[in-house]
Protein backbone atom coordinates (compact mmCIF):
# COMPACT_ATOMS: atom_id res chain seq x y z
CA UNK A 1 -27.45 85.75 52.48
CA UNK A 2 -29.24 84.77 56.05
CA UNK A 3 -26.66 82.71 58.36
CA UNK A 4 -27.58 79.35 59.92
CA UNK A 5 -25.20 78.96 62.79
CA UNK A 6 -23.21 75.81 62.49
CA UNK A 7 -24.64 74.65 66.56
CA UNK A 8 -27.58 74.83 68.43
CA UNK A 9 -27.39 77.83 70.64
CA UNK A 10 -29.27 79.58 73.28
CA UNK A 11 -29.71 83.90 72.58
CA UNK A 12 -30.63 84.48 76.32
CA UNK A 13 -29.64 88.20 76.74
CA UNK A 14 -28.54 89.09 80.45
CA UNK A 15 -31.42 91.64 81.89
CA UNK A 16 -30.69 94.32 84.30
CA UNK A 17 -31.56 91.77 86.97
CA UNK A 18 -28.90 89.55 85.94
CA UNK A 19 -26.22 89.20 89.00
CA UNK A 20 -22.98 89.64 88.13
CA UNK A 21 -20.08 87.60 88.78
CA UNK A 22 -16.64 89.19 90.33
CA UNK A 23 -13.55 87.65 88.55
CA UNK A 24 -11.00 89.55 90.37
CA UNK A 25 -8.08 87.67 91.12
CA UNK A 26 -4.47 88.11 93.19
CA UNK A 27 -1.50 88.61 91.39
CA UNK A 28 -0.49 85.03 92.88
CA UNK A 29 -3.27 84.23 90.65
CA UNK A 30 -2.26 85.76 88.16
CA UNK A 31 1.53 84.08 88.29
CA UNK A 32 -0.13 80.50 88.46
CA UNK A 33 -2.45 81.40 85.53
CA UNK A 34 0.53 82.83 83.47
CA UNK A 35 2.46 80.12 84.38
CA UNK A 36 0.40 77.37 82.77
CA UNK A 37 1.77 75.97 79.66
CA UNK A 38 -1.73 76.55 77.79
CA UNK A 39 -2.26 80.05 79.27
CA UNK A 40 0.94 80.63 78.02
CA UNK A 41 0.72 79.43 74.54
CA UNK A 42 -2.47 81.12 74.06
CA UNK A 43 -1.07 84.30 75.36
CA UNK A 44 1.92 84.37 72.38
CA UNK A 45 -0.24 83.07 69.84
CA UNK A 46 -2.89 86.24 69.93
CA UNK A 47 0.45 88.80 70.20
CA UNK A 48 0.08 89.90 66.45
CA UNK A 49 3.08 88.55 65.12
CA UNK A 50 3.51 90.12 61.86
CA UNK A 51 7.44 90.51 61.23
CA UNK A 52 6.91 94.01 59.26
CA UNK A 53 5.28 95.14 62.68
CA UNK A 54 6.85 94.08 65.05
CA UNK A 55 10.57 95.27 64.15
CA UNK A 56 9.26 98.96 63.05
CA UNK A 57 12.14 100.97 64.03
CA UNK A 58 10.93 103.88 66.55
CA UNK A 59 13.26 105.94 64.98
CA UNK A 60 13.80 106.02 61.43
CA UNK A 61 17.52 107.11 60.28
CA UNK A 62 17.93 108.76 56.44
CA UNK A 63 19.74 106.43 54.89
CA UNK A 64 19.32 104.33 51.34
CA UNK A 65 17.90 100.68 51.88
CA UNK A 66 20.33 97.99 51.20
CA UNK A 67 19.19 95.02 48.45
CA UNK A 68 21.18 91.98 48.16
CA UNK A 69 20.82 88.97 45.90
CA UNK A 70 20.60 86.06 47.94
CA UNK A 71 20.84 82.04 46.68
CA UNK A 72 17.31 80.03 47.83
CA UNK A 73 19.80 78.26 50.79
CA UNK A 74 20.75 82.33 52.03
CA UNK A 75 17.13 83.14 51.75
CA UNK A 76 16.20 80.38 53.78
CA UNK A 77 18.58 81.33 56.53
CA UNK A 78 17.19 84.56 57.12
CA UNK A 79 13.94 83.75 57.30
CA UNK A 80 14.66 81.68 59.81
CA UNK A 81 16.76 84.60 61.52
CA UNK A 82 14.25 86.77 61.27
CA UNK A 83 11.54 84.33 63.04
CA UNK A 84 13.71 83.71 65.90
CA UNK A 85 14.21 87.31 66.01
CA UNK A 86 10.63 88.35 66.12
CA UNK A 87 10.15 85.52 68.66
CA UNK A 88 12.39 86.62 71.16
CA UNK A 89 11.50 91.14 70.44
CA UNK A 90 7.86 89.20 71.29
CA UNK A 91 9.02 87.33 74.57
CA UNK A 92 6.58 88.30 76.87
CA UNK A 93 7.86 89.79 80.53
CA UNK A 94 6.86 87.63 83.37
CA UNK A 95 3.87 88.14 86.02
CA UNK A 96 4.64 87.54 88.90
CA UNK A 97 3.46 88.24 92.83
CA UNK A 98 3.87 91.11 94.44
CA UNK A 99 7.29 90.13 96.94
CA UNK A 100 6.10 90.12 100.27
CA UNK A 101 8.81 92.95 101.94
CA UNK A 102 8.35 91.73 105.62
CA UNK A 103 10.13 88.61 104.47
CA UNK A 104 13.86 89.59 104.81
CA UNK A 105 13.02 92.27 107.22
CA UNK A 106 12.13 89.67 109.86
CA UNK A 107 15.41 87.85 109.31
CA UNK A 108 17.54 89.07 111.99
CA UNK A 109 21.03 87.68 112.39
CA UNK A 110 22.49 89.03 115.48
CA UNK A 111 21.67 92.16 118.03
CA UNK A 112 24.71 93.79 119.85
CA UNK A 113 23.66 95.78 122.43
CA UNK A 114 27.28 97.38 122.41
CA UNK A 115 27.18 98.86 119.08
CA UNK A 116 23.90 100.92 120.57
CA UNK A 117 25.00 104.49 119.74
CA UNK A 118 28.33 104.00 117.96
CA UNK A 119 26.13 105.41 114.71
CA UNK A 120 23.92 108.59 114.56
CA UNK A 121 20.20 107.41 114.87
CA UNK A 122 19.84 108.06 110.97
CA UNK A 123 22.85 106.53 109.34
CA UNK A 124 22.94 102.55 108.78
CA UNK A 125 25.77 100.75 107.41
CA UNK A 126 25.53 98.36 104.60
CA UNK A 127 27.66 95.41 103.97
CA UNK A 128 27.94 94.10 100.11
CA UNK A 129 29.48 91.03 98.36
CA UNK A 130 30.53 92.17 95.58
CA UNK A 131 31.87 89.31 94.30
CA UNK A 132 31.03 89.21 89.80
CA UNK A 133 30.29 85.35 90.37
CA UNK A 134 26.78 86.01 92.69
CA UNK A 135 23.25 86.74 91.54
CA UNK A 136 21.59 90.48 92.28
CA UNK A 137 18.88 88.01 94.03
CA UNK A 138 21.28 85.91 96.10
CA UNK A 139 24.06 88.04 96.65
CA UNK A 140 24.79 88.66 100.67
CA UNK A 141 23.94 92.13 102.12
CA UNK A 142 23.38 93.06 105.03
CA UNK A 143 22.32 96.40 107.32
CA UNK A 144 23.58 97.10 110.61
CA UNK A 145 21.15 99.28 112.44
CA UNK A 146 22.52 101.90 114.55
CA UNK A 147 20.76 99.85 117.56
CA UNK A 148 23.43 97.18 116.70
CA UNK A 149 20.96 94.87 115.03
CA UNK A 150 22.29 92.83 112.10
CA UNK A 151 20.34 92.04 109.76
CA UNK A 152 19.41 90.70 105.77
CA UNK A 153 18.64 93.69 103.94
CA UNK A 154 15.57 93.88 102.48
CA UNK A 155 13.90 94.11 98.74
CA UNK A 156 14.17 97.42 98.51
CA UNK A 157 17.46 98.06 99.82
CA UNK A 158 18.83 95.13 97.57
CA UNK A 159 17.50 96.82 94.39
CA UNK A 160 19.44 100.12 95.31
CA UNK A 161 22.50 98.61 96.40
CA UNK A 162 22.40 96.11 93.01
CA UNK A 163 22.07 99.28 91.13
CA UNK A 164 25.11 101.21 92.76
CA UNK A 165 27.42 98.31 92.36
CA UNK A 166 25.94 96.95 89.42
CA UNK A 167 24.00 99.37 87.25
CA UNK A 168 21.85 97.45 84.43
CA UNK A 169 21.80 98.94 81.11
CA UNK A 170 18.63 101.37 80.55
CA UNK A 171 18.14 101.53 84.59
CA UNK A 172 18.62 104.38 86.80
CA UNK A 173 19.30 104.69 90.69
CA UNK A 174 16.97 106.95 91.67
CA UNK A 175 13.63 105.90 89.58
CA UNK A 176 12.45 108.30 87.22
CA UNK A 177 9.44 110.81 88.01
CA UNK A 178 7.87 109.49 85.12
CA UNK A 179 6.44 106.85 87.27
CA UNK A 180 5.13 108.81 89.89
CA UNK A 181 1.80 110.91 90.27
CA UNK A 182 0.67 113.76 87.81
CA UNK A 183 3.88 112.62 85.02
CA UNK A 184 2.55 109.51 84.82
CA UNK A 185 -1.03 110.33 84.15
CA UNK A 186 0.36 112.86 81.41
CA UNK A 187 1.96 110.24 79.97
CA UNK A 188 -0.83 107.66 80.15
CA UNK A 189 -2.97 110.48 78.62
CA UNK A 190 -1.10 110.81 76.03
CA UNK A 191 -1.11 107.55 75.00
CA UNK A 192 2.52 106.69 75.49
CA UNK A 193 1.91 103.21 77.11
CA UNK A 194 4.42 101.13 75.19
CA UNK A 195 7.20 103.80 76.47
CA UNK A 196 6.16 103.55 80.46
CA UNK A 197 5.89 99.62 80.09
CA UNK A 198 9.58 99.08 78.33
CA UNK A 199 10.84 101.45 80.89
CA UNK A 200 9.26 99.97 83.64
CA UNK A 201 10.79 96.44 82.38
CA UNK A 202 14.38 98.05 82.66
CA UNK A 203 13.99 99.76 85.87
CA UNK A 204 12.23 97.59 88.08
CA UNK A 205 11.99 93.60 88.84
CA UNK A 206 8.91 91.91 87.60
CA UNK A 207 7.77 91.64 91.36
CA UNK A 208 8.63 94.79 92.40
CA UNK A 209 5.47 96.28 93.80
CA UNK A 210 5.94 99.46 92.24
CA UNK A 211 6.46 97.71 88.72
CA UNK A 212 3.23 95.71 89.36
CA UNK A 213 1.55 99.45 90.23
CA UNK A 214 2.83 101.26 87.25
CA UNK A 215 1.59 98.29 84.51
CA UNK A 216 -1.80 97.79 86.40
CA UNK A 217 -1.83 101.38 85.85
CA UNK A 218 -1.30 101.61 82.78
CA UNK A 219 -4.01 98.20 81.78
CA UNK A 220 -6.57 100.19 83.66
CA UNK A 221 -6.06 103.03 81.38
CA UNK A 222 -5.97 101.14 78.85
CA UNK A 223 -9.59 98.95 79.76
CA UNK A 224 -11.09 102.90 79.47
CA UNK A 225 -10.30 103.28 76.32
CA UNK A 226 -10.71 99.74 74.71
CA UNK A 227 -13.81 100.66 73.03
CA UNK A 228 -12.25 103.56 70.92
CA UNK A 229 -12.68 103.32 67.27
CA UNK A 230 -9.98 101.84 65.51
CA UNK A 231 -8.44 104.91 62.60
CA UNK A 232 -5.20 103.34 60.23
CA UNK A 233 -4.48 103.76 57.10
CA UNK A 234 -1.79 101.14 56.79
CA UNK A 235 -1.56 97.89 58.18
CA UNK A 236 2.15 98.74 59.95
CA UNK A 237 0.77 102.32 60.46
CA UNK A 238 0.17 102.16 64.44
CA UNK A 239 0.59 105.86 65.14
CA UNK A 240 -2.51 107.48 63.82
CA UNK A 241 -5.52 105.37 65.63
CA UNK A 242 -7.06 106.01 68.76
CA UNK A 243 -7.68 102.47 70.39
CA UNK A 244 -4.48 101.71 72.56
CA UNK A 245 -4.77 97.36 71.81
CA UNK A 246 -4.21 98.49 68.21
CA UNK A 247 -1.03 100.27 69.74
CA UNK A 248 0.53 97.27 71.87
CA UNK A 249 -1.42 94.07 70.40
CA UNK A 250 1.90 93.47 68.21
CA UNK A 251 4.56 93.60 71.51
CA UNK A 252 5.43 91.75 74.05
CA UNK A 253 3.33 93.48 76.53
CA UNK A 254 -0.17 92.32 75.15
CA UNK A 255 0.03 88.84 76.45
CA UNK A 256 0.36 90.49 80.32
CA UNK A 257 -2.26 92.63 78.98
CA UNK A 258 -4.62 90.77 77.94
CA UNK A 259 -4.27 88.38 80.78
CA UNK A 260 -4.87 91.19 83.51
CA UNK A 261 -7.88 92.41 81.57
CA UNK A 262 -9.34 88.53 81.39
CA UNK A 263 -8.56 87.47 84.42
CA UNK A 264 -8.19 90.52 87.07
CA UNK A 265 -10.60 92.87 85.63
CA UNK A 266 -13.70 90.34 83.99
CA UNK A 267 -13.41 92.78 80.69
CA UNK A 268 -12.43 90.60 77.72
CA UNK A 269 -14.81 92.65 75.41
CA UNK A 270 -12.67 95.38 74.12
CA UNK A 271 -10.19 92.48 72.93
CA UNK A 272 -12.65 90.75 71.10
CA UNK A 273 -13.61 94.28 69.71
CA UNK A 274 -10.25 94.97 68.36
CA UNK A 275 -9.35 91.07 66.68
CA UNK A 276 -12.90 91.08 64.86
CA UNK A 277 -12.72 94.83 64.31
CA UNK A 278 -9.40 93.78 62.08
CA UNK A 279 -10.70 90.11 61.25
CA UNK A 280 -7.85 88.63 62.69
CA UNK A 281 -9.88 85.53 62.98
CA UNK A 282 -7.48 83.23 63.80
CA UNK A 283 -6.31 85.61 67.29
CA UNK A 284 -10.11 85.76 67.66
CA UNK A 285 -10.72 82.11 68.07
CA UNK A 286 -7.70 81.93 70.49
CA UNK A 287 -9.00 84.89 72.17
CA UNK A 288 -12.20 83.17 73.15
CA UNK A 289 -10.57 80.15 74.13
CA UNK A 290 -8.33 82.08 76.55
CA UNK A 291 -11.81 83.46 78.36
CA UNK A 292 -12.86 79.56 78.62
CA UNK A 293 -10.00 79.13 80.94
CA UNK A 294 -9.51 82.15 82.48
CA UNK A 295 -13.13 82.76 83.34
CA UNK A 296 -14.52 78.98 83.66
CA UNK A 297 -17.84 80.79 85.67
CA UNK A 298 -18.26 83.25 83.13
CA UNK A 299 -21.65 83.91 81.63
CA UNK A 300 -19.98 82.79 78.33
CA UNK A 301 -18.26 79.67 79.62
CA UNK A 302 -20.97 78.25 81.39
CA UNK A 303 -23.24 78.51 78.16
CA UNK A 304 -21.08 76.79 75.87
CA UNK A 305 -21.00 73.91 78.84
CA UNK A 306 -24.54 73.97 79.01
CA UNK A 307 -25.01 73.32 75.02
CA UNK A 308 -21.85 71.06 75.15
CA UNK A 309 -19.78 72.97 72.64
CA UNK A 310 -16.47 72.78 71.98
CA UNK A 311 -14.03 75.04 71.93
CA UNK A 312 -13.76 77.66 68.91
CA UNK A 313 -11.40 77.26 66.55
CA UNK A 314 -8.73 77.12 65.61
CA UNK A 315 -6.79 74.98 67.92
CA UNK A 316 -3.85 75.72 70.00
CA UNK A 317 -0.61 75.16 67.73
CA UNK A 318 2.82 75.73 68.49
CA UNK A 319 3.87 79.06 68.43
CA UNK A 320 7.58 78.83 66.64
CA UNK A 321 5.28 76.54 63.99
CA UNK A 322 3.08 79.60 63.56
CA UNK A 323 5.45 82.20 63.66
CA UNK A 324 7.56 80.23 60.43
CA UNK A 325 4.91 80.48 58.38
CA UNK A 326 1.16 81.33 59.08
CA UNK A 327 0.15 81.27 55.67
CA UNK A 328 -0.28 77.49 56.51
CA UNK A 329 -2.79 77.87 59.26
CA UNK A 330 -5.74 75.56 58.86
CA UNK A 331 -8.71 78.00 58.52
CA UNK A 332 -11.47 77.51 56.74
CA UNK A 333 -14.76 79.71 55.75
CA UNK A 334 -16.29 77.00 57.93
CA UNK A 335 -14.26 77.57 60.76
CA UNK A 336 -14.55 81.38 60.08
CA UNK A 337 -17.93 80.95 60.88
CA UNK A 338 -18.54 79.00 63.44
CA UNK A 339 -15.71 81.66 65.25
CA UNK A 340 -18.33 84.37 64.35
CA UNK A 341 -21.00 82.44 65.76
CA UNK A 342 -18.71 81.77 69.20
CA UNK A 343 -18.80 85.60 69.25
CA UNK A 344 -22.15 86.06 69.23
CA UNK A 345 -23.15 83.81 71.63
CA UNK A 346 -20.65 85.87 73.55
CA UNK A 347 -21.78 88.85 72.64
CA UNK A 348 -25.66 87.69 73.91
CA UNK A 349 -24.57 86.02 77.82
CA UNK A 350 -21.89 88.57 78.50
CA UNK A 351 -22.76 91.60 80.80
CA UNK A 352 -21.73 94.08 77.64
CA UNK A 353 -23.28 97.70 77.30
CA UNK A 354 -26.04 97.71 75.27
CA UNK A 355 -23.98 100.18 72.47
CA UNK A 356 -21.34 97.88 73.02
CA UNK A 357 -23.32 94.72 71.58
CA UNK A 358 -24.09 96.72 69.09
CA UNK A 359 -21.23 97.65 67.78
CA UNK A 360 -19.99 93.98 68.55
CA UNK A 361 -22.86 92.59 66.52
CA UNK A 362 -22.08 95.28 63.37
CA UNK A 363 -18.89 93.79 62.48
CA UNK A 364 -20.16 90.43 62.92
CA UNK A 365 -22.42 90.62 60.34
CA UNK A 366 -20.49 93.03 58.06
CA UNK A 367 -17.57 90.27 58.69
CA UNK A 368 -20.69 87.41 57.79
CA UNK A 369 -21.35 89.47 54.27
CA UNK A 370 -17.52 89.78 53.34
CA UNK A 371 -17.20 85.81 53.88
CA UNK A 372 -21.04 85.66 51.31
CA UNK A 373 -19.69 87.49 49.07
CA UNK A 374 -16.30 86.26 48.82
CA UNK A 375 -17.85 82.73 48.49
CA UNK A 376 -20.31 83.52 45.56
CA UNK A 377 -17.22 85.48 43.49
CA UNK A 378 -15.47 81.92 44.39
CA UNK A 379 -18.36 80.34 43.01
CA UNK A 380 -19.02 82.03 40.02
CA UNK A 381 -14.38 81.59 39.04
């Protein structure tokens, strides 16, 4: 059955003369864009948040499952559990700045030109409150240099004296080689990019400039290979496919993710690839909306402004009210279409490879005859 889009819309494609646009941001940017309530919103609600997912142990211990008969009122308490449970494992780590390290290294207290030579010219001697009440970011330390300057102590050296007093759990004073050169790239070869990311969240701040390093690392690596095809068997089966969004789209890391890949890198195709690839419809809509604002000068954005369009749906919802039951979201075969329509309008202004519009454009009309024919078997009950 031929689809009439729901709107009028323009099918310019971009030529090879086309110009186009640089959306590269800062990562002061990127903490004012991930700090906006709707950025933010729209960030946790395209996290897949399926329960049976997202608490997959990683390691799975022989033991017999446990049933229990529960009354409606016990029932109704763990489901409740169990959504603020997957809302917190799906609490997404902050973006934040890079920390500027000349900062505390220009705050000199004193200079004693008597101490000059008291200390070898490579030894330094640290001062530490150690008292339990203080923060690790506004507890007092402070270096004396052996040119008897006193001073703050700066990022770096309050990380490593934080962790010899006061070790986290799951962090290490000296950082791992994992992190570092040749390992790393292993590592991101092999595809282990939900290991680096948790263990960068454990051993670094959020705007540490090596933690910023290691995850733009790792979302580069994972831009290259955002186009792979998409191989699983089961639905909570997220070892055997290629395509690393398929990997991380149910964890806390995706929202960072796909924000850096929006808004840093210009590249929101291989996101839209993977929702419509799985016809999560409803993270698709959301999706698109989240390239409206990130990218207002987008290709995309500035056609849908040009036609007057609103936004696709659905519409942003709360994301406790979705998580409790999204059986309830409002989506219609209406709606369904109009967000396959939204994606090819996208598909035709953005600057995509040719293969990738095509491949784009396949599984928007294979998704356009699975909503014809599910209609006409509706029809015919």
């Amino acid at each position: 059955m031929p689809f009439r889009f729901l709107f009028p819309v323009r099918t310019t494609r971009l030529n090879a003369f086309t110009p186009r646009i640089s959306f590269s941001k800062t990562t002061k940017d990127l903490q004012d864009l991930f700090a906006d309530p709707k950025v933010h919103t729209l960030l946790r609600l395209i996290t897949y948040s399926n329960p049976n997912v997202v608490h997959q142990p990683w390691v799975k211990k022989f033991q017999k499952d446990e049933i229990r008969l529960l009354s409606d009122q016990e029932l109704q308490t763990v489901k409740q559990f169990s959504v603020a449970f997957t809302n917190q494992r799906l609490q997404m780590p902050p973006v934040l700045a890079m920390r500027d390290e000349s900062d505390t290294l220009a705050l000199v207290i004193s200079k004693d030109e008597k101490l000059q030579g008291l200390l070898p010219s490579n030894y330094k001697l640290v001062f530490t409150d150690i008292s339990a009440g203080e923060t690790p970011r506004r507890r007092l330390i402070v270096v004396r240099e052996p040119d008897g300057t006193l001073r703050h102590a700066s990022a770096s050296e309050r990380d490593r004296i934080n962790s010899t007093y006061f070790l986290l759990p799951g962090r290490r004073v000296r950082v791992p080689l994992m992190f570092y050169g040749q390992h790393l790239q292993d590592m991101l070869n092999r595809g282990q990019y939900l290991y680096i990311l948790d263990r960068a969240c454990n051993q670094f701040e959020p705007d540490d400039p090596e933690y910023i390093r290691i995850c733009h690392s790792v979302y580069n690596h994972v831009n290259a290979n955002s186009w792979a095809p998409i191989h699983s068997t089961t639905e909570t089966d997220t070892t055997s496919t290629e395509n690393p969004l398929r990997l991380l789209r149910h964890t806390r890391h995706y929202g960072p993710l796909a924000l850096y890949l929006i808004a840093y890198l210009g590249s929101p195709g291989g996101l839209v690839y993977e929702a419509l690839q799985c016809q999560h419809y409803a993270r698709l809509g959301w999706l698109l909306r989240l390239v409206l604002i990130l990218r207002p000068a987008s290709p995309f954005a500035l056609a849908l402004k040009e036609c007057n369009l609103p936004p696709p749906p659905p519409a942003e919802m709360d994301v406790g009210t979705y998580l409790a039951d999204q059986s309830r979201l409002p989506l219609t075969s209406a709606d369904i279409q109009n967000i396959l329509s939204y994606v090819q309008m996208f598909v035709d202004r953005e600057p995509l490879a040719d293969s990738q519009k095509r491949l784009l454009m396949q599984h928007v009309e294979a998704c356009r005859e699975g909503l014809a024919a599910n209609c006409q078997e509706e029809a015919l009950g």
